[in-house]
PDB file of N, CA and C in Angstrom:
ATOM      1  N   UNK A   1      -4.030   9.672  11.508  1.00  0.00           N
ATOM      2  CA  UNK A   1      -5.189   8.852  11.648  1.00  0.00           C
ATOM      3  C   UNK A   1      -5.967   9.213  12.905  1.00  0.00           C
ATOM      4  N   UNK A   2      -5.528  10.305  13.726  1.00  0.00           N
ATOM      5  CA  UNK A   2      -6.204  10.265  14.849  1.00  0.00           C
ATOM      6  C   UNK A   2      -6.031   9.189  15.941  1.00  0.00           C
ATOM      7  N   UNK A   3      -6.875   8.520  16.256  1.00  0.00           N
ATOM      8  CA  UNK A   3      -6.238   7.166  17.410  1.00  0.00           C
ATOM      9  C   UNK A   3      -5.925   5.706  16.089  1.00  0.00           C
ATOM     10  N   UNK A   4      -5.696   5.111  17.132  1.00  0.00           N
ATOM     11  CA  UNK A   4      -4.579   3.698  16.065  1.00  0.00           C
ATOM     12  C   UNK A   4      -5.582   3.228  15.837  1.00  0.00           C
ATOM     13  N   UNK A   5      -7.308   3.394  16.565  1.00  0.00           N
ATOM     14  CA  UNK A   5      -8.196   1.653  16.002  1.00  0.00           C
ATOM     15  C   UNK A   5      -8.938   2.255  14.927  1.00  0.00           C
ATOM     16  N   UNK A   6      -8.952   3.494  14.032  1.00  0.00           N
ATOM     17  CA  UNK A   6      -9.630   3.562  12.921  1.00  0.00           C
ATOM     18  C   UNK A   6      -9.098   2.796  12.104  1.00  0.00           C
ATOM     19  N   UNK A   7     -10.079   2.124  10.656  1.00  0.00           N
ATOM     20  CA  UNK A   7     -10.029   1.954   9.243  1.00  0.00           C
ATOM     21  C   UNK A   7      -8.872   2.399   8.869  1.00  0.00           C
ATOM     22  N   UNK A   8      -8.180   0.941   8.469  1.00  0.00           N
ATOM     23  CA  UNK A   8      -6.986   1.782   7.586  1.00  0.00           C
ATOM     24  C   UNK A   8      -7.177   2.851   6.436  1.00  0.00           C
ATOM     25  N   UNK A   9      -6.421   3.682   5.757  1.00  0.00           N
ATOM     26  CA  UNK A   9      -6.994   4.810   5.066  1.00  0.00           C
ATOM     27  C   UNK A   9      -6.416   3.805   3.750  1.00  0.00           C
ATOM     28  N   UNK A  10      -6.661   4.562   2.512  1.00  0.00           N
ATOM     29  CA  UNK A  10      -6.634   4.459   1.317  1.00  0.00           C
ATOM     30  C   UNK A  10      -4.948   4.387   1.224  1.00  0.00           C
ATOM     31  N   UNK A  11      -4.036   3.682  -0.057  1.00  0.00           N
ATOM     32  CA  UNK A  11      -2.959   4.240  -0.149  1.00  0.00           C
ATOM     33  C   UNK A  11      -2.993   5.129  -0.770  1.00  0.00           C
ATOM     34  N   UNK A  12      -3.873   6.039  -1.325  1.00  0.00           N
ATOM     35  CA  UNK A  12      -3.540   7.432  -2.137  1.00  0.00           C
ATOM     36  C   UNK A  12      -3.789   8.393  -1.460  1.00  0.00           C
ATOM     37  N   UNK A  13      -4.210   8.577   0.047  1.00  0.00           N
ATOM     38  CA  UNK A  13      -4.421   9.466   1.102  1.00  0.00           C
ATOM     39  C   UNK A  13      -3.266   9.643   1.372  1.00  0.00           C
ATOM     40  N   UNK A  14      -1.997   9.170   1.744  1.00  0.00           N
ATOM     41  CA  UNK A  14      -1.268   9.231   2.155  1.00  0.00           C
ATOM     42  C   UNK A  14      -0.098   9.903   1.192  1.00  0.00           C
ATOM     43  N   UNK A  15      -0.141   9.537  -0.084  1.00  0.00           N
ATOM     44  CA  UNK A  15       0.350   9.903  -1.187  1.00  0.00           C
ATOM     45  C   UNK A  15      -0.023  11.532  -1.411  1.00  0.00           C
ATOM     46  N   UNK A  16      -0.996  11.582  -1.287  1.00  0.00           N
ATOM     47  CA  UNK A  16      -2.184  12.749  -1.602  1.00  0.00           C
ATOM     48  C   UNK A  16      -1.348  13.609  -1.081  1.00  0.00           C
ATOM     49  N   UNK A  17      -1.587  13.860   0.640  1.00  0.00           N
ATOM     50  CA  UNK A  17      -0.931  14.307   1.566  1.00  0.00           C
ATOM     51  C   UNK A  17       0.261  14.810   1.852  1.00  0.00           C
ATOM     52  N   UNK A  18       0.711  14.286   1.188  1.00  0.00           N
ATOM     53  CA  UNK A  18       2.480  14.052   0.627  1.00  0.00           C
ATOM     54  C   UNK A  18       2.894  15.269  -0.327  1.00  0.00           C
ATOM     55  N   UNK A  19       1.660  15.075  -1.149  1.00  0.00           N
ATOM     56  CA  UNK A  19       1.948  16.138  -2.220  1.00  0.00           C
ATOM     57  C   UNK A  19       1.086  17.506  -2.164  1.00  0.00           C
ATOM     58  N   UNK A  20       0.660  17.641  -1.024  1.00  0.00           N
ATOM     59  CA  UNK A  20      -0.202  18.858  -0.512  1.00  0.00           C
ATOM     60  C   UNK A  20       1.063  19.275   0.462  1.00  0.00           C
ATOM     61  N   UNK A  21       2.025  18.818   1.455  1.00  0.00           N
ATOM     62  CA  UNK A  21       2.337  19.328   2.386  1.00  0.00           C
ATOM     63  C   UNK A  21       3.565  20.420   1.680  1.00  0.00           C
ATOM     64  N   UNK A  22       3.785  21.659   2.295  1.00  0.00           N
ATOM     65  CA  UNK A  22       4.628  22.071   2.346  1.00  0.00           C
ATOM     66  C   UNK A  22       5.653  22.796   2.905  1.00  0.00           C
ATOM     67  N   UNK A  23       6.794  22.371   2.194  1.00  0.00           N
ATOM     68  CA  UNK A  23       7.942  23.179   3.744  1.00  0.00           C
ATOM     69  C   UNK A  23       8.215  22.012   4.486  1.00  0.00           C
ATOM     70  N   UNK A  24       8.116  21.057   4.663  1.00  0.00           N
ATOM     71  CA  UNK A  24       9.063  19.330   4.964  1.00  0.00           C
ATOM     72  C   UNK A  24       8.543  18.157   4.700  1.00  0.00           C
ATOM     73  N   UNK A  25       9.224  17.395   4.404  1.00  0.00           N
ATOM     74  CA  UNK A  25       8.998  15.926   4.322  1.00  0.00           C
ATOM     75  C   UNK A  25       7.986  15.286   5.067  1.00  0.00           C
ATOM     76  N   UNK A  26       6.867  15.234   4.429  1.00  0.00           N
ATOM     77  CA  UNK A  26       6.049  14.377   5.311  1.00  0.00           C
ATOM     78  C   UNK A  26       6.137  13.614   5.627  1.00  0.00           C
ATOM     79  N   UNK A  27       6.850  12.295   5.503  1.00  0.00           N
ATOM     80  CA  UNK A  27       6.980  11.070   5.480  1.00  0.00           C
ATOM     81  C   UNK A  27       8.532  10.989   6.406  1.00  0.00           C
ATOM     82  N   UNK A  28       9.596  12.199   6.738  1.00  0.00           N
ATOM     83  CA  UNK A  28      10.396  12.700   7.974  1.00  0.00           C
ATOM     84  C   UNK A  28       9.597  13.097   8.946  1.00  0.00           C
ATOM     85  N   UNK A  29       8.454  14.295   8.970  1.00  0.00           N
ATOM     86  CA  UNK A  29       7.667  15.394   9.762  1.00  0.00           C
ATOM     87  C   UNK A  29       8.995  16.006   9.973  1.00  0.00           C
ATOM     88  N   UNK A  30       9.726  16.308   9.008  1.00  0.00           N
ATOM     89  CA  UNK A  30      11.020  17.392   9.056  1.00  0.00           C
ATOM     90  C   UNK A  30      11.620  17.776   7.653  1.00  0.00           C
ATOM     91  N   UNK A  31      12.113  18.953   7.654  1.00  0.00           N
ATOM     92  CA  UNK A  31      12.890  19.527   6.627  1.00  0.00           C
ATOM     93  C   UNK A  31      14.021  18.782   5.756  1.00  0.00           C
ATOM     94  N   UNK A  32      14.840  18.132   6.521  1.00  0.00           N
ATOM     95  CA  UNK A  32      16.091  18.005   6.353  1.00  0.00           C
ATOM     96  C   UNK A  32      16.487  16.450   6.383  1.00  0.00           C
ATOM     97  N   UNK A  33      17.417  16.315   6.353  1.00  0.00           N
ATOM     98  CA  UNK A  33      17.821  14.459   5.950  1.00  0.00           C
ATOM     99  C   UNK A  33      18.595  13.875   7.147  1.00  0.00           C
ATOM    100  N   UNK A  34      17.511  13.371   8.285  1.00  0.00           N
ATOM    101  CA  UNK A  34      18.486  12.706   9.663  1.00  0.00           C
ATOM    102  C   UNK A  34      19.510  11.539   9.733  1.00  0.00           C
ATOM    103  N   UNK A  35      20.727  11.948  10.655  1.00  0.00           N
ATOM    104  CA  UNK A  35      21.695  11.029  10.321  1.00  0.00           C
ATOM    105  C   UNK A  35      20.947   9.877  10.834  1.00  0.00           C
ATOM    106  N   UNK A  36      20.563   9.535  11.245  1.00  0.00           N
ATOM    107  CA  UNK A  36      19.506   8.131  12.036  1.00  0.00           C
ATOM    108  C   UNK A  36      18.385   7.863  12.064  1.00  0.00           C
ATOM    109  N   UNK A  37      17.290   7.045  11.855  1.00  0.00           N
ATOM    110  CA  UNK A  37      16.162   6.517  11.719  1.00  0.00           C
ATOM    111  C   UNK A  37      16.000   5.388  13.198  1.00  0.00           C
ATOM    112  N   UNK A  38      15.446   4.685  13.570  1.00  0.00           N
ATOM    113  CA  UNK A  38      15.187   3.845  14.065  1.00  0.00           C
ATOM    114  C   UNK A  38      13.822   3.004  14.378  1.00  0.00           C
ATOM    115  N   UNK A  39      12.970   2.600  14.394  1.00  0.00           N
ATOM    116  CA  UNK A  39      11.526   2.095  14.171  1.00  0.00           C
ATOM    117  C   UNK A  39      11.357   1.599  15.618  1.00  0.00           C
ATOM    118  N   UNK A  40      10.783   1.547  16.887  1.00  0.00           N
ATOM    119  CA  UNK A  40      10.177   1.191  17.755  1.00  0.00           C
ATOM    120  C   UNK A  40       9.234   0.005  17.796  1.00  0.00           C
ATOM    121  N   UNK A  41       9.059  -0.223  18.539  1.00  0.00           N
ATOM    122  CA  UNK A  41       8.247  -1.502  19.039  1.00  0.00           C
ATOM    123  C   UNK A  41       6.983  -1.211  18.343  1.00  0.00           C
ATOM    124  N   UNK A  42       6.612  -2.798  17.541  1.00  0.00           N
ATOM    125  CA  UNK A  42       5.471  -2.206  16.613  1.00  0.00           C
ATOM    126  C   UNK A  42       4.095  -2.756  17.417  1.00  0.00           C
ATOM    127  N   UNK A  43       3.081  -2.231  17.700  1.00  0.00           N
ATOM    128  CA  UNK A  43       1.319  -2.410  17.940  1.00  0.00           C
ATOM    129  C   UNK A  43       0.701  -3.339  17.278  1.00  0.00           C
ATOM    130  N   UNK A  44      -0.117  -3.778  16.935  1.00  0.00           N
ATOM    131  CA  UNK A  44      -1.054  -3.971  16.053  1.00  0.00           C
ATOM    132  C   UNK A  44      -2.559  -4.117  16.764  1.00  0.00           C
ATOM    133  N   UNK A  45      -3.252  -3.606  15.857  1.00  0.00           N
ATOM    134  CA  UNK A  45      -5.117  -4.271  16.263  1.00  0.00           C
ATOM    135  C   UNK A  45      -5.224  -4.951  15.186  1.00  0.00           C
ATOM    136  N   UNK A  46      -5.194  -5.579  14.941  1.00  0.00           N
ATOM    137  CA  UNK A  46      -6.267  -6.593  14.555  1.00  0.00           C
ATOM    138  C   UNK A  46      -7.279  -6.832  13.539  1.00  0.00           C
ATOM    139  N   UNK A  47      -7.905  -6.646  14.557  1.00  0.00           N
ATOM    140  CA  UNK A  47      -9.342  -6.196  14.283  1.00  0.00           C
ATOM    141  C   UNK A  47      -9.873  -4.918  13.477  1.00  0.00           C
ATOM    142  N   UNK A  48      -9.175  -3.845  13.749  1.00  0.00           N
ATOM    143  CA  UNK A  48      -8.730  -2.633  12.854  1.00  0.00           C
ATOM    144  C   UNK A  48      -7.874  -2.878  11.674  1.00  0.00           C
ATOM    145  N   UNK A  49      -7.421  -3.814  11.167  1.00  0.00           N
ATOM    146  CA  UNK A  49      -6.140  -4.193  10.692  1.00  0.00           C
ATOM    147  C   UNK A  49      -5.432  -2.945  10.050  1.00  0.00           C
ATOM    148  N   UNK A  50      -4.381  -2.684  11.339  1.00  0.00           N
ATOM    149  CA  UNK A  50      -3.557  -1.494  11.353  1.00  0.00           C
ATOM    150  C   UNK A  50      -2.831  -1.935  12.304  1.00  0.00           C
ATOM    151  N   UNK A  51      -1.610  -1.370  11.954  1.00  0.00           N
ATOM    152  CA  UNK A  51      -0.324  -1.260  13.466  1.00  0.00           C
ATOM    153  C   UNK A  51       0.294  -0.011  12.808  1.00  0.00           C
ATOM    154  N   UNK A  52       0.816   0.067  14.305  1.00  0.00           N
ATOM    155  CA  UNK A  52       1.637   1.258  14.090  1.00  0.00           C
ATOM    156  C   UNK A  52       3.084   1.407  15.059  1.00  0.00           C
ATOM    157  N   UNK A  53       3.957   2.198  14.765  1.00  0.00           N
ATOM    158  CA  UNK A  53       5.502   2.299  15.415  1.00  0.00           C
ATOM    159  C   UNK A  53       5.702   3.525  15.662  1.00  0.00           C
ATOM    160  N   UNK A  54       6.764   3.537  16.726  1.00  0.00           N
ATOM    161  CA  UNK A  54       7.200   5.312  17.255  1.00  0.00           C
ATOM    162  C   UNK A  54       8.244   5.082  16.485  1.00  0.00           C
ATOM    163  N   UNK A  55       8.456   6.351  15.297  1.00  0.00           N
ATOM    164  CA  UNK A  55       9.862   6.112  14.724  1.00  0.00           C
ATOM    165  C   UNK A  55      10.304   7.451  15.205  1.00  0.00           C
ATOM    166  N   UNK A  56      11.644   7.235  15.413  1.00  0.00           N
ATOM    167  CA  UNK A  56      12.863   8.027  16.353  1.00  0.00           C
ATOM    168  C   UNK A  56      13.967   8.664  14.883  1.00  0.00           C
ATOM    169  N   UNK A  57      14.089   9.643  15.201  1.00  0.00           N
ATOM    170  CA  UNK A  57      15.214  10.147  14.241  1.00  0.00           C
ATOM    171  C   UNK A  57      15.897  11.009  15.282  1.00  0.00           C
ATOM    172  N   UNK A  58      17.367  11.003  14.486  1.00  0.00           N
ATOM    173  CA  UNK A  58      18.457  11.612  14.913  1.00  0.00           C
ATOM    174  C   UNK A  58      19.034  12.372  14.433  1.00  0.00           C
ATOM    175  N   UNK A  59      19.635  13.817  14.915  1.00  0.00           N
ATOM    176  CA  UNK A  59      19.733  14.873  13.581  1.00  0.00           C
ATOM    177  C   UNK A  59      21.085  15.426  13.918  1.00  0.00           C
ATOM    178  N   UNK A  60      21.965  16.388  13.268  1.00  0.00           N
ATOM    179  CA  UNK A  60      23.025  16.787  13.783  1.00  0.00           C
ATOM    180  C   UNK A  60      22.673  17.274  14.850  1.00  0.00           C
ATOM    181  N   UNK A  61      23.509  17.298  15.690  1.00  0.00           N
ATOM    182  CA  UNK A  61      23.744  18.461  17.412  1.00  0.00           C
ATOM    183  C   UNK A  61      22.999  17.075  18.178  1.00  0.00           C
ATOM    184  N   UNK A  62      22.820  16.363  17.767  1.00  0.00           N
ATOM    185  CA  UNK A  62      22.294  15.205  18.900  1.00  0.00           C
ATOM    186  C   UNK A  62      21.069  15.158  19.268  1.00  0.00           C
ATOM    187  N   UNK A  63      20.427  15.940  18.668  1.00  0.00           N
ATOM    188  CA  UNK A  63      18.629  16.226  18.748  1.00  0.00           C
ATOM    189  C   UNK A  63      17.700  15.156  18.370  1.00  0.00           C
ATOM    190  N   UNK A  64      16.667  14.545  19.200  1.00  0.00           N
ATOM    191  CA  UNK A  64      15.940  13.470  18.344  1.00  0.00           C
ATOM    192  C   UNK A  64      14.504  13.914  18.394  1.00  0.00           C
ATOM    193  N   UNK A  65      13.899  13.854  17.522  1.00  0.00           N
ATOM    194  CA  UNK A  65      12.469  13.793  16.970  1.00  0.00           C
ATOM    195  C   UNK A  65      11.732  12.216  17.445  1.00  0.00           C
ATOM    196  N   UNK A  66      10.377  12.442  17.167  1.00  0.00           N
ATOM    197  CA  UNK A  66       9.424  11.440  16.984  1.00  0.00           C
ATOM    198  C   UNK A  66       8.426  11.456  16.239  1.00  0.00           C
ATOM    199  N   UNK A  67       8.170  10.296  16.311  1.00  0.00           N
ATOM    200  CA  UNK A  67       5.873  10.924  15.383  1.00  0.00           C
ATOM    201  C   UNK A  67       5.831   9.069  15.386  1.00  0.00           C
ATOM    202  N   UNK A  68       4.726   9.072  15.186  1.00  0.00           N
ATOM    203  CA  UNK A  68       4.070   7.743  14.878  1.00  0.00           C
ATOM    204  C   UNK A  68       3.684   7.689  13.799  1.00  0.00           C
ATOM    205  N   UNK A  69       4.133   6.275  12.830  1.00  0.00           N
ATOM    206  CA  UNK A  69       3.955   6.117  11.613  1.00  0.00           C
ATOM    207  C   UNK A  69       2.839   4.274  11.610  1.00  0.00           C
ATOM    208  N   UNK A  70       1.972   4.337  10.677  1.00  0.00           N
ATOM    209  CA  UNK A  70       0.809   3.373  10.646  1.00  0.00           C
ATOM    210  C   UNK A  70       0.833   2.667   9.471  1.00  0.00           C
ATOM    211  N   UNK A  71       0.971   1.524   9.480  1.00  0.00           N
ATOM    212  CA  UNK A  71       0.843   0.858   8.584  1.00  0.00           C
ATOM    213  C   UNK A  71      -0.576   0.106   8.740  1.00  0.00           C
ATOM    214  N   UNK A  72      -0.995  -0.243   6.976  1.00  0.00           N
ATOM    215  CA  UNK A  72      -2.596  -0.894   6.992  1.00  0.00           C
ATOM    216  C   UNK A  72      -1.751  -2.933   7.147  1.00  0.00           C
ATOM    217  N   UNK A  73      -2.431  -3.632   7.509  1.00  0.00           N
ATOM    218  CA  UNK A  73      -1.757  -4.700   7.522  1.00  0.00           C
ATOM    219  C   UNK A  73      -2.806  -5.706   6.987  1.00  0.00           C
ATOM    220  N   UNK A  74      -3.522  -5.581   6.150  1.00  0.00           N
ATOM    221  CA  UNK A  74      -4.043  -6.325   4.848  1.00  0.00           C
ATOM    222  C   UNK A  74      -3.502  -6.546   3.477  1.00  0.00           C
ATOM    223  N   UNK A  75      -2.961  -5.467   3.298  1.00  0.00           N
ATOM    224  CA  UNK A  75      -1.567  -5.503   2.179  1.00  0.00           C
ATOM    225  C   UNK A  75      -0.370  -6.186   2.040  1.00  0.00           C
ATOM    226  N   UNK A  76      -0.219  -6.711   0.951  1.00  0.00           N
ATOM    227  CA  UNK A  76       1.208  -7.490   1.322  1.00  0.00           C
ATOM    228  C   UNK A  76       1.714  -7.102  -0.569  1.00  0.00           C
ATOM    229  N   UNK A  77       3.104  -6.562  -0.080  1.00  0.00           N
ATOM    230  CA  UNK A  77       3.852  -5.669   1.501  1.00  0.00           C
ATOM    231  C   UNK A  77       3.002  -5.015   2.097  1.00  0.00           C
ATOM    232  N   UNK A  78       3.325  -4.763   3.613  1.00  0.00           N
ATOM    233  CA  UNK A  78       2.712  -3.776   4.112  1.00  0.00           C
ATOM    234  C   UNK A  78       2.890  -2.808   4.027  1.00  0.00           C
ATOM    235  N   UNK A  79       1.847  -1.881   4.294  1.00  0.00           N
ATOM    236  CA  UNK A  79       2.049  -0.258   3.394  1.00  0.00           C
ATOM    237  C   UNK A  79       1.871   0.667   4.392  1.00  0.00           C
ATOM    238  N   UNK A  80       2.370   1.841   4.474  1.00  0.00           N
ATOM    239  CA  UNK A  80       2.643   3.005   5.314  1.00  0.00           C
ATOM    240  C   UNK A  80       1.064   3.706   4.521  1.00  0.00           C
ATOM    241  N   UNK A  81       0.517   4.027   5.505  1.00  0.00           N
ATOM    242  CA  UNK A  81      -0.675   4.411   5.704  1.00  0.00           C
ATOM    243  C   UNK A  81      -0.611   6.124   5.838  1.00  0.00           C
ATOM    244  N   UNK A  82      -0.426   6.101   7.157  1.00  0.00           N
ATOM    245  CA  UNK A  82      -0.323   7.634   7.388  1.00  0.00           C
ATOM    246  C   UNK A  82       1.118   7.977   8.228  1.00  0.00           C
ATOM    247  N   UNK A  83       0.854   9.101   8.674  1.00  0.00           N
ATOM    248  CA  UNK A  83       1.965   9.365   9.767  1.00  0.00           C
ATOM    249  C   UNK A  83       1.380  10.697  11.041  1.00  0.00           C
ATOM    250  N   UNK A  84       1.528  10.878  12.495  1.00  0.00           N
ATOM    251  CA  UNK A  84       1.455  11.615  12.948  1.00  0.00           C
ATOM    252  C   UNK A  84       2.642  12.145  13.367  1.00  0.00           C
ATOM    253  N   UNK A  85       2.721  13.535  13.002  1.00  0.00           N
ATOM    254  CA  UNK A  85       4.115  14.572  13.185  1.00  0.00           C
ATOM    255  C   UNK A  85       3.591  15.302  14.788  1.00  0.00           C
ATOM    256  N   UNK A  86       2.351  14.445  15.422  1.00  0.00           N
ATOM    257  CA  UNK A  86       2.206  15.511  16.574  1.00  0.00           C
ATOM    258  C   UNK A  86       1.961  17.072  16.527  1.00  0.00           C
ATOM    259  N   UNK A  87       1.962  17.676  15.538  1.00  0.00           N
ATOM    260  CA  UNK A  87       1.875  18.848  15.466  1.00  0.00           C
ATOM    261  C   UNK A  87       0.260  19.284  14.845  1.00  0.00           C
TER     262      UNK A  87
END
């Protein structure tokens, strides 16, 4: 999404995306299946109605990843929007 206070996106952007990427899990921003997940302290605007979380993974050899994952928060359930892999 670029910064957290844009317009939540569509849920089929994200879907879309999903099925364009290739060579890892978009929805990891990795190849492979981490022994650990964990979700971070969640944001929200508001006013944007969007939040978002640092999710943490854990992989063999003790290695951890990050990226920020966005949820739109007009939806109920709330729905995973996008994700940044930082890269």
């Amino acid at each position: 999404m670029g910064t957290a206070l844009q317009s939540p996106k569509s849920e089929d952007y994200l879907k879309d995306r999903a099925a364009h990427t290739e060579g890892y899990d978009l929805l990891l921003c990795a190849q492979n299946t981490p022994r650990e997940i964990t979700i971070g302290k969640v944001t929200t605007a508001q006013s944007a109605a969007v939040g978002w979380a640092t999710v943490t993974t854990l992989w063999d050899g003790g290695q951890r990843s990050s990226f920020t994952a966005y949820v739109g928060l007009e939806s109920r359930p709330i729905v995973l929007q996008d994700v940044d892999c930082g890269q």
